[in-house]
Protein backbone atom coordinates (compact mmCIF):
# COMPACT_ATOMS: atom_id res chain seq x y z
CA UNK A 1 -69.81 51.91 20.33
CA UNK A 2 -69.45 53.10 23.79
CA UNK A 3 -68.87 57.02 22.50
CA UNK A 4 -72.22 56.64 20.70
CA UNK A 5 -73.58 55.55 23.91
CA UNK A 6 -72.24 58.04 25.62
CA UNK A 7 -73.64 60.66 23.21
CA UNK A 8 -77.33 59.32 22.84
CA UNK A 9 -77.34 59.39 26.97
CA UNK A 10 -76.62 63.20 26.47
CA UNK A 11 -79.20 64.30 23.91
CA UNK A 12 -81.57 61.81 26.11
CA UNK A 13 -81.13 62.92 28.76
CA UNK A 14 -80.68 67.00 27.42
CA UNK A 15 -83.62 66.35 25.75
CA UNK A 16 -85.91 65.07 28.36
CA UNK A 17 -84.83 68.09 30.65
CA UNK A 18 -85.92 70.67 28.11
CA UNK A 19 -89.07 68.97 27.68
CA UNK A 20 -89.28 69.08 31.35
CA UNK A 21 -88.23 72.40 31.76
CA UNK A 22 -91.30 73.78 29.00
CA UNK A 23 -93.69 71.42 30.51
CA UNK A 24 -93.49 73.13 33.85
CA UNK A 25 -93.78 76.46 31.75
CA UNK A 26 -97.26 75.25 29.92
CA UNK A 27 -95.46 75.50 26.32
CA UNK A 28 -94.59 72.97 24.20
CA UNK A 29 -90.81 72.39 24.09
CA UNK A 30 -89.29 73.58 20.17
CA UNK A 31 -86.39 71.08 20.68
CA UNK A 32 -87.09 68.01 22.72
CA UNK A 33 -86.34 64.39 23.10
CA UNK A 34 -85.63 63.59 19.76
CA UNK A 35 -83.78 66.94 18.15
CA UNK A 36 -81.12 66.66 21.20
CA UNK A 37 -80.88 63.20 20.73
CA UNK A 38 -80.25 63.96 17.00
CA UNK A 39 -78.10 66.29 16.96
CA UNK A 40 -75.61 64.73 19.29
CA UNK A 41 -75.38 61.32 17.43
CA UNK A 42 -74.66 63.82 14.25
CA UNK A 43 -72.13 65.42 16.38
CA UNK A 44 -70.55 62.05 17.10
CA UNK A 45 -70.80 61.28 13.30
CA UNK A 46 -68.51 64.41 12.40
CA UNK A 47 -65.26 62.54 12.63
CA UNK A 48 -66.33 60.27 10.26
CA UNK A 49 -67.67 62.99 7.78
CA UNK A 50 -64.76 65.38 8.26
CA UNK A 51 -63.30 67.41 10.46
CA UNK A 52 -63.13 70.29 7.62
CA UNK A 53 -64.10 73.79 9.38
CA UNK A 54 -66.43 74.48 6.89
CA UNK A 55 -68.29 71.32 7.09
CA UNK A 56 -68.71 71.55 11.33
CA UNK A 57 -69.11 75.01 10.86
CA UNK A 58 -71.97 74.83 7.99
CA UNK A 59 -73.90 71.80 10.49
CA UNK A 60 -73.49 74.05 13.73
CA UNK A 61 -75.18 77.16 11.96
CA UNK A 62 -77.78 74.82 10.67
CA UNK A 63 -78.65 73.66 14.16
CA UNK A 64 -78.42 76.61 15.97
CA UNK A 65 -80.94 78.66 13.14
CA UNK A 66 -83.95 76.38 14.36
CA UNK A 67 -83.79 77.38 17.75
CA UNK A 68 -82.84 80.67 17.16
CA UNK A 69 -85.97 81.58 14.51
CA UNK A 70 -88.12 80.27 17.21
CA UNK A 71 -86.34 82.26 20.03
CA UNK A 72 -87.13 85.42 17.70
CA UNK A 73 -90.78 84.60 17.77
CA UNK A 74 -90.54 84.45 21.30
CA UNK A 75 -91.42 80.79 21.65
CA UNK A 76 -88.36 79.58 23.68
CA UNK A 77 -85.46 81.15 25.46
CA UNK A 78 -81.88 81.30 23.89
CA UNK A 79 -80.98 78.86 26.78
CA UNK A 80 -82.38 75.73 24.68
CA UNK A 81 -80.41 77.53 21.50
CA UNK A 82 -77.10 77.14 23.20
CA UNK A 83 -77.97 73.78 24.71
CA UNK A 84 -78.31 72.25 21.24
CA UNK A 85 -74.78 73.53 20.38
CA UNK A 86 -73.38 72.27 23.62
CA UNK A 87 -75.10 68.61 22.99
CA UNK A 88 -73.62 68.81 19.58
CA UNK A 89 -70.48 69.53 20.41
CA UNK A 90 -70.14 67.30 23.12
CA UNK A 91 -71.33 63.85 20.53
CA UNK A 92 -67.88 65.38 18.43
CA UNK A 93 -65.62 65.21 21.63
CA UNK A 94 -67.43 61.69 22.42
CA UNK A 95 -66.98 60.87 18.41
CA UNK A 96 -63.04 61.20 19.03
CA UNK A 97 -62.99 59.44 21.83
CA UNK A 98 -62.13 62.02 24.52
CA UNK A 99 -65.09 59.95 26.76
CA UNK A 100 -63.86 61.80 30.18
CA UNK A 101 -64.01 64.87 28.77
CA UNK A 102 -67.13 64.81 27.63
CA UNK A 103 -68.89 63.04 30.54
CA UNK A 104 -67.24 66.32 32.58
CA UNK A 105 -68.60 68.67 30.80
CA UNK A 106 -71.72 67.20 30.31
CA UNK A 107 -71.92 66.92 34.37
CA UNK A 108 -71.55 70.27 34.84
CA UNK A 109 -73.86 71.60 31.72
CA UNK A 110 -76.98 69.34 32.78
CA UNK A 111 -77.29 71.15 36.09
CA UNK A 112 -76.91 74.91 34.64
CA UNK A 113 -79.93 73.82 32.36
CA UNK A 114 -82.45 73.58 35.60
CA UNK A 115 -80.81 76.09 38.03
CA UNK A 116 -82.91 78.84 37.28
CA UNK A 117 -84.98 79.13 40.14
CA UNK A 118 -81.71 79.23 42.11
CA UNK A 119 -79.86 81.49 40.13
CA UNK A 120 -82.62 84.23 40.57
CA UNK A 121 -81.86 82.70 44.61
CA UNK A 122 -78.49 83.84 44.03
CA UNK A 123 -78.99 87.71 42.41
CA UNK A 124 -81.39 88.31 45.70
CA UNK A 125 -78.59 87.76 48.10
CA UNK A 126 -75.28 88.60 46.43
CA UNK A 127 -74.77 92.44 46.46
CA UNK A 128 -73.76 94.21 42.99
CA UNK A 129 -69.96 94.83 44.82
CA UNK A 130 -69.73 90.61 45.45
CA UNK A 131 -71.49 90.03 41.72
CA UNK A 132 -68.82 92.38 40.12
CA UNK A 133 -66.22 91.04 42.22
CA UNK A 134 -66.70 87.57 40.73
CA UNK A 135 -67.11 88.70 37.26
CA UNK A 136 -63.63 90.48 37.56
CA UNK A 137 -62.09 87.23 39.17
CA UNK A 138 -63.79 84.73 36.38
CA UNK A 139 -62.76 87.16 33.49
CA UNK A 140 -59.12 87.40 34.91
CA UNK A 141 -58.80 83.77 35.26
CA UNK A 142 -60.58 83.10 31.96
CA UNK A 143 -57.38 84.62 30.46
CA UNK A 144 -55.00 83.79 32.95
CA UNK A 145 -55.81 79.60 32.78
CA UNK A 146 -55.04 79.34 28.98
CA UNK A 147 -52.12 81.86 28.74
CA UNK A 148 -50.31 80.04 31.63
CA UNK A 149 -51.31 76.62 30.71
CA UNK A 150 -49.28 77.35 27.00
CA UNK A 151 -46.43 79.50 28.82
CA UNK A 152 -44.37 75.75 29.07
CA UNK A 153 -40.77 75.97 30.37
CA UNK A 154 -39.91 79.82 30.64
CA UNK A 155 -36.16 79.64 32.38
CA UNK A 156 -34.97 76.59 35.13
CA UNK A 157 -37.13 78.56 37.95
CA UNK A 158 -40.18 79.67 35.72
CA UNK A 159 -42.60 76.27 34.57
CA UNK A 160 -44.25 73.10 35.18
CA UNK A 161 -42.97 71.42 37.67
CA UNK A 162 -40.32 74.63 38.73
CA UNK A 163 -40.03 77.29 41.96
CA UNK A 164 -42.56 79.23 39.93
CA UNK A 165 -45.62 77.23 38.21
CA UNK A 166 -47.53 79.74 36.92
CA UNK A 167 -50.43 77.21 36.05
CA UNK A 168 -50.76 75.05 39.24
CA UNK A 169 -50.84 78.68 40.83
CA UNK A 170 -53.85 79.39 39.01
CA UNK A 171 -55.52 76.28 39.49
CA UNK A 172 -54.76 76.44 43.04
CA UNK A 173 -56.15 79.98 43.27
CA UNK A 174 -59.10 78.61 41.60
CA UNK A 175 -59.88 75.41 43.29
CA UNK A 176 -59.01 77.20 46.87
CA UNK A 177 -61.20 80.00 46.26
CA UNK A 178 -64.41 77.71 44.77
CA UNK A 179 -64.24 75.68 48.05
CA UNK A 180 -64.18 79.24 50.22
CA UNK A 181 -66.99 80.04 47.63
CA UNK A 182 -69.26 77.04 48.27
CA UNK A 183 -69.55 77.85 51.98
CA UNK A 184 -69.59 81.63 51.45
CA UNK A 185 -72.76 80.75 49.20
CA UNK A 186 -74.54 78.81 51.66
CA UNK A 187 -74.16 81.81 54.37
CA UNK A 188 -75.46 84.13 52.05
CA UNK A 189 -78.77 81.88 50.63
CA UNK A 190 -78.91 80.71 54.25
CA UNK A 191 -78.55 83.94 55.85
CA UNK A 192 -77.85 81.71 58.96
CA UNK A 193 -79.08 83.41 62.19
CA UNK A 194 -79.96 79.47 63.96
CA UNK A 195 -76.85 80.35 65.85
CA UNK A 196 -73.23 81.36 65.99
CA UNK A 197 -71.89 78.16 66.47
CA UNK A 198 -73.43 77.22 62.74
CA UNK A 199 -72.27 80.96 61.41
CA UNK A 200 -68.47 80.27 62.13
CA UNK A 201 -68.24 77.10 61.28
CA UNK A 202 -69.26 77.76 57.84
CA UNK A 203 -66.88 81.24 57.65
CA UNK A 204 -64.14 79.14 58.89
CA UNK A 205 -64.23 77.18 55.19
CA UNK A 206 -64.17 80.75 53.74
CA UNK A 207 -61.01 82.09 55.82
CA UNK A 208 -61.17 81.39 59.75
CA UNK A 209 -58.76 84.12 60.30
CA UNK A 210 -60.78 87.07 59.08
CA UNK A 211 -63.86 84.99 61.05
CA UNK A 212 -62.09 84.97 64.19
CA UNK A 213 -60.91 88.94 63.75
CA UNK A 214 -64.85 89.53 63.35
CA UNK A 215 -65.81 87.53 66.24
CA UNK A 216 -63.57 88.61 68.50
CA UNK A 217 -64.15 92.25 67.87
CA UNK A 218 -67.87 91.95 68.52
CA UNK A 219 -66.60 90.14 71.78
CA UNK A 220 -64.68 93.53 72.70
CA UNK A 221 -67.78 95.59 72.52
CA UNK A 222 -70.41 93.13 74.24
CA UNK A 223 -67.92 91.31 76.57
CA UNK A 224 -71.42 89.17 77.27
CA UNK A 225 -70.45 87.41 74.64
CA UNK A 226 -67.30 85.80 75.26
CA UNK A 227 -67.96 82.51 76.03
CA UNK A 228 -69.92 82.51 72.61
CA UNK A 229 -67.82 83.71 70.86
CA UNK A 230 -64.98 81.56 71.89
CA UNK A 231 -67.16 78.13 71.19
CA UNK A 232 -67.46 80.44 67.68
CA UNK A 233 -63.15 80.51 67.36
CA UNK A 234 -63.11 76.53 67.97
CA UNK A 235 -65.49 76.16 65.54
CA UNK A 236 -64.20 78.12 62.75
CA UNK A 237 -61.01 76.35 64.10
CA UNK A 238 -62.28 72.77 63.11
CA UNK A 239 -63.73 74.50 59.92
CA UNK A 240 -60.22 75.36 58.70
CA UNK A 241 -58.75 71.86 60.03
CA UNK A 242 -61.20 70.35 57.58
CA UNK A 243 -60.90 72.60 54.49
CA UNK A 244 -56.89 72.39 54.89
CA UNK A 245 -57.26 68.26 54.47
CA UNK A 246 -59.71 68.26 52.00
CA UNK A 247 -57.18 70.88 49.89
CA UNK A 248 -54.08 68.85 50.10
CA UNK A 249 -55.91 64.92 49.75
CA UNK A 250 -57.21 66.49 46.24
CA UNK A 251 -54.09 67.85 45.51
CA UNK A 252 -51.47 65.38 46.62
CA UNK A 253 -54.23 62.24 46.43
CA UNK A 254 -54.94 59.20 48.44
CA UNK A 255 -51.72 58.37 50.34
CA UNK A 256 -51.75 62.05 52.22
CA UNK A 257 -55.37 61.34 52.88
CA UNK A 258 -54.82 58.07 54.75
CA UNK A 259 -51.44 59.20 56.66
CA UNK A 260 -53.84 62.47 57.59
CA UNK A 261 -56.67 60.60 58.66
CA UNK A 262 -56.19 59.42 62.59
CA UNK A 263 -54.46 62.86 63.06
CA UNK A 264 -57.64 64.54 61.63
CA UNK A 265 -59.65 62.20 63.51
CA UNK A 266 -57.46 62.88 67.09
CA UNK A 267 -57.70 66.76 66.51
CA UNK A 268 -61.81 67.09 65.62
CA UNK A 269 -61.91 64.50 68.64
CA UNK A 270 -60.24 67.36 71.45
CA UNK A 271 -61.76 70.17 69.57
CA UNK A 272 -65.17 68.07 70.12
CA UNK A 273 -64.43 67.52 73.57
CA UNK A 274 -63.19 71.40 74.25
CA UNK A 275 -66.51 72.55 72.98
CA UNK A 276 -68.71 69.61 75.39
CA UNK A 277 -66.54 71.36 78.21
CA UNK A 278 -67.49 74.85 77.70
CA UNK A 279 -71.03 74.43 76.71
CA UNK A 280 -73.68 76.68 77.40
CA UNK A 281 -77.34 76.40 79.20
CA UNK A 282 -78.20 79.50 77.48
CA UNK A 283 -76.71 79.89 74.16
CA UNK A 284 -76.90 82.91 71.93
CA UNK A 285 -79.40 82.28 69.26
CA UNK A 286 -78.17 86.05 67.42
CA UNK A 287 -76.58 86.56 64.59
CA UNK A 288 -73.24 88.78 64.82
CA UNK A 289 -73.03 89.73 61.11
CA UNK A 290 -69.73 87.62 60.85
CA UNK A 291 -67.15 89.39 58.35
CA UNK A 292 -66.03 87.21 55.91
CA UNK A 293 -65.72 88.55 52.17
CA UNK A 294 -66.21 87.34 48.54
CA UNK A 295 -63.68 84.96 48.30
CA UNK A 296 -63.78 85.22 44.52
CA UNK A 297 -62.70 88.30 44.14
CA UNK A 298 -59.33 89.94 42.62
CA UNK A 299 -57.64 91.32 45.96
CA UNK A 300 -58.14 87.27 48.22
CA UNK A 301 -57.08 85.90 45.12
CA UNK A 302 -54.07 87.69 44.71
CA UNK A 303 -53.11 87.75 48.16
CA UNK A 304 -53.44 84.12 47.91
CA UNK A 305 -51.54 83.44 44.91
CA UNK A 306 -48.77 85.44 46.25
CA UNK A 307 -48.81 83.28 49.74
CA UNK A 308 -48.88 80.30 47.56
CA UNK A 309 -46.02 81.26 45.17
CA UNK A 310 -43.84 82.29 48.10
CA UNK A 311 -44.31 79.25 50.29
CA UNK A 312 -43.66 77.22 47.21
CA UNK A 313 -40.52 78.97 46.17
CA UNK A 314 -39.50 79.06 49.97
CA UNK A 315 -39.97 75.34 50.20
CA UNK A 316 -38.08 74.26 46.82
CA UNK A 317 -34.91 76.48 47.85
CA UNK A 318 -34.96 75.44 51.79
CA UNK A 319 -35.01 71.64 50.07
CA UNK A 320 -31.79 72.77 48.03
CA UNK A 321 -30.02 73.62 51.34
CA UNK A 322 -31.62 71.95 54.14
CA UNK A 323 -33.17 69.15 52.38
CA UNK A 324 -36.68 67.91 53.85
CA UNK A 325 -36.19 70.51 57.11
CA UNK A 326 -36.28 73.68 54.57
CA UNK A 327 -39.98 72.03 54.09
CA UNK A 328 -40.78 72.46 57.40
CA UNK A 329 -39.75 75.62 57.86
CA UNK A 330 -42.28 77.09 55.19
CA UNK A 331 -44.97 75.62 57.74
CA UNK A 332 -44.13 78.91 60.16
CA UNK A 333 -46.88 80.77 56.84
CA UNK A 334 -49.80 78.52 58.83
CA UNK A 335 -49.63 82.14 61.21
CA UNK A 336 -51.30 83.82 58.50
CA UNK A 337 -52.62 81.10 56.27
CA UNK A 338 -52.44 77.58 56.78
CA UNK A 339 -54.76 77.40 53.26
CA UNK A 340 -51.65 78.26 51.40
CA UNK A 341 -49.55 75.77 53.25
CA UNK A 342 -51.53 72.71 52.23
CA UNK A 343 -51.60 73.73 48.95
CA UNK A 344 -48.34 74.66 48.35
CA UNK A 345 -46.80 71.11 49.91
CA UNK A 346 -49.60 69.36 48.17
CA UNK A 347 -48.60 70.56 44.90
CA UNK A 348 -45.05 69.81 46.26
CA UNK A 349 -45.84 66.05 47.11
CA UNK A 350 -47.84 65.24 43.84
CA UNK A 351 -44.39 65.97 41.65
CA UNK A 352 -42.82 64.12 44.07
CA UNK A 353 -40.66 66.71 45.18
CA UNK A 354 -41.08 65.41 48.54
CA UNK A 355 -42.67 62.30 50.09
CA UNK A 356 -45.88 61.56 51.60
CA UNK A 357 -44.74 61.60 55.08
CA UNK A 358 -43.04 65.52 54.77
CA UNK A 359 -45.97 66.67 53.48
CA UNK A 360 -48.18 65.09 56.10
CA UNK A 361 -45.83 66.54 58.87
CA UNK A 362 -45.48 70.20 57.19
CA UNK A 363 -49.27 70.84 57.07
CA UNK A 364 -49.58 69.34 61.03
CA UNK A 365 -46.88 71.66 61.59
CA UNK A 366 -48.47 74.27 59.64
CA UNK A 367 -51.93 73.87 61.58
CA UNK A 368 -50.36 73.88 65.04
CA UNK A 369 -49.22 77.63 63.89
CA UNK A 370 -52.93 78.21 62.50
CA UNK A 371 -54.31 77.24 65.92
CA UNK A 372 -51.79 79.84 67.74
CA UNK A 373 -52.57 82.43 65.58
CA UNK A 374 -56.61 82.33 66.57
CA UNK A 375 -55.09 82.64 69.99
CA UNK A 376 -53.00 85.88 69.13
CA UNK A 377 -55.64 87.41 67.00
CA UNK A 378 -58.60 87.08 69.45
CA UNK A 379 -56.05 88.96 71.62
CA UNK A 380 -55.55 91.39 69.81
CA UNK A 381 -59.28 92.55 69.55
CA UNK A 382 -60.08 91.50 73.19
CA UNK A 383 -57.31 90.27 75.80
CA UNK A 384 -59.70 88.72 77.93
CA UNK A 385 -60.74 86.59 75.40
CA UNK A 386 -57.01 85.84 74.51
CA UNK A 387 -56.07 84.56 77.62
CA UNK A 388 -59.61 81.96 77.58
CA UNK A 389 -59.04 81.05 74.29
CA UNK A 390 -55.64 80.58 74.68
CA UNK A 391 -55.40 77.42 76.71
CA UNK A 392 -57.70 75.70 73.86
CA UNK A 393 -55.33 76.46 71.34
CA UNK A 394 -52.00 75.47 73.31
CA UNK A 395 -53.62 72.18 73.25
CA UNK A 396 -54.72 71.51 69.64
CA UNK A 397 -51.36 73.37 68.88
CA UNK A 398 -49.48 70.85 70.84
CA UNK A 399 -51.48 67.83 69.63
CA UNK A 400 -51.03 69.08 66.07
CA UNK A 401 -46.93 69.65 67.21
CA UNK A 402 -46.42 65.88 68.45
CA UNK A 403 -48.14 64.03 65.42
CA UNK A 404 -46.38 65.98 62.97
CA UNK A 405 -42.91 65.18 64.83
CA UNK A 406 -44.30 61.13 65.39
CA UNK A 407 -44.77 61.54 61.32
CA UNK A 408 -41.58 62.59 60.64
């Protein structure tokens, strides 16, 4: 009873948005209310008929030709065509009881039904290089996600749960790169130029070191800028802070997330109170074309899923030698990406290689290095902003330093 409910909410609900949808067009909608709704208690019917090929495979060209005749005519789109199939097929995963599944997927097909205005959003502001970036990136992993998700046990240091996980490294390259995505998306539709401050922040969730390179390069050709720009590198600071706890709670679940929480809380607190001290009367209302890039794209992802792999396979041989110190050595990658870190111990934790409290310790350890290496890269690019920047990061670096040893 509760997958037919589940299936009739679907169609319902499917059906209501078409209608909806053609309403706000002037047309009258080919497949409304009541074909969804039908079709996806006849989906949740099939395991009852049969699950022969033909038989599925006979009702799904029968509901698609409706649509599809009318689509010819030009009545409707082919969107409404493909939503039919989608509502049918989702009553047959709700008809064998695979209710999460198909509560998922219905989540995430509802919304792509009335996201046209912002799709068209999203072709203005993405450039063709960014577009065929992603493309490249979703057809790799399209491939990549099934292939390694069958691969099993390869050797003892190739599969789930091994030194190398080919899966988990894809899903980590995808989750990681969707949440660098989100923010990257909301500069772009944004095209934030209220301020700096609001610029870095967001960059910071897309990769605060190449945000800090950027910013502290336009600070070495308009030295006016400094103190802007270094509010900018405490900001995109926080930003990766943030990202880095959100990665490894999801990952490694609940227990992380509590153990992280009053060292989260301590850290946003001084980087709160760093930014109150050097506030500005006049602040810089500009926008400095901040450099982050696509992270969906081939090259991040790779370089990622390298990191990832290495740290991992680092971290399972150092706990073969050195036990629950070899750990904490991997956290010396936060220099170049603490991203990596947290998902790489995360992963770590959740197969209960190591415990809650390691993990916790290893990405504090891991950030202290993140928050030197803002330090050393705003050097690079401009010394003068090195040596004001620098005294910020000793002290979230130090903070960061004594929690993770207290945790230990």
């Amino acid at each position: 009873m509760f997958g037919f409910l589940i299936a009739f909410s679907i169609g319902l609900i499917t059906g209501f948005e078409r209608e909806h949808h053609a309403g706000k067009k002037g047309v009258n909608a080919v497949c409304g209310v009541r074909t969804f709704t039908l079709v996806s208690i006849l989906g949740f019917l099939i395991p009852f008929i049969g699950t022969n090929v033909i038989v599925v495979g006979t009702l799904m060209v029968v509901i698609l030709s409706i649509p599809v005749l009318k689509a010819l005519k030009g009545d409707i789109g082919m969107t409404s065509s493909i939503a039919l199939v989608l509502v049918f097929l989702l009553g047959v995963l709700s008809g064998f009881n695979l209710y999460l599944e198909t509560v998922i997927l219905a989540v995430i097909v509802l919304p792509i039904l009335s996201i046209k205005k912002h799709t068209h959003i999203l072709a203005e502001v993405i450039t063709p290089k960014e577009m065929e970036g992603l493309l490249q990136f979703a057809a790799l992993i399209a491939v990549l996600l099934p292939i390694t998700y069958l691969m099993g046990d390869v050797n003892q240091y190739v599969g789930p749960g091994r030194m190398f996980d080919p899966f988990k490294t894809v899903l980590m390259v995808v989750f990681v790169s969707s949440i660098s995505f989100s923010s990257f998306l909301i500069i772009k539709i944004s095209d934030v130029k209220k301020g700096v401050e609001i610029s870095s922040f967001l960059a910071g969730f897309v990769n605060s070191a190449a945000c800090t390179a950027s910013l502290a390069q336009r600070s070495s050709e308009r030295s006016m800028l400094r103190p802007t720009v270094r509010r900018g590198i405490i900001l995109t600071n926080t930003s990766m802070i943030l990202k880095d706890i959100i990665i490894i709670t999801a990952v490694a679940g609940i227990t992380v997330g509590r153990l992280l929480l009053l060292p989260v809380i301590v850290l946003i607190g001084v980087s709160l109170s760093i930014l109150y001290q050097t506030q500005q009367k006049k602040h810089f209302q500009g926008d400095l074309s901040i450099g982050v890039k696509n992270p969906f794209a081939i090259l991040p992802a790779l370089k990622f899923g390298l990191l990832f792999l290495s740290i991992s396979s680092i971290s399972h041989v150092g706990i073969s030698f050195f036990g629950d110190h070899g750990v904490y050595a991997a956290s010396i990658a936060g220099l170049v990406s603490t991203t990596s870190v947290s998902a790489s111990v995360g992963v770590l934790q959740s197969t209960g290689t190591i415990t809650p409290h390691v993990a916790v310790s290893t990405v504090l350890l891991a950030l202290a290095f993140g928050s030197v290496s803002k330090a050393l890269i705003a050097t690079m690019y401009d010394r003068e902003l090195g040596t004001g920047i620098a005294v910020s990061m000793a002290i979230l670096a130090v903070i960061s330093l004594l929690m993770a040893i207290i945790t230990i």
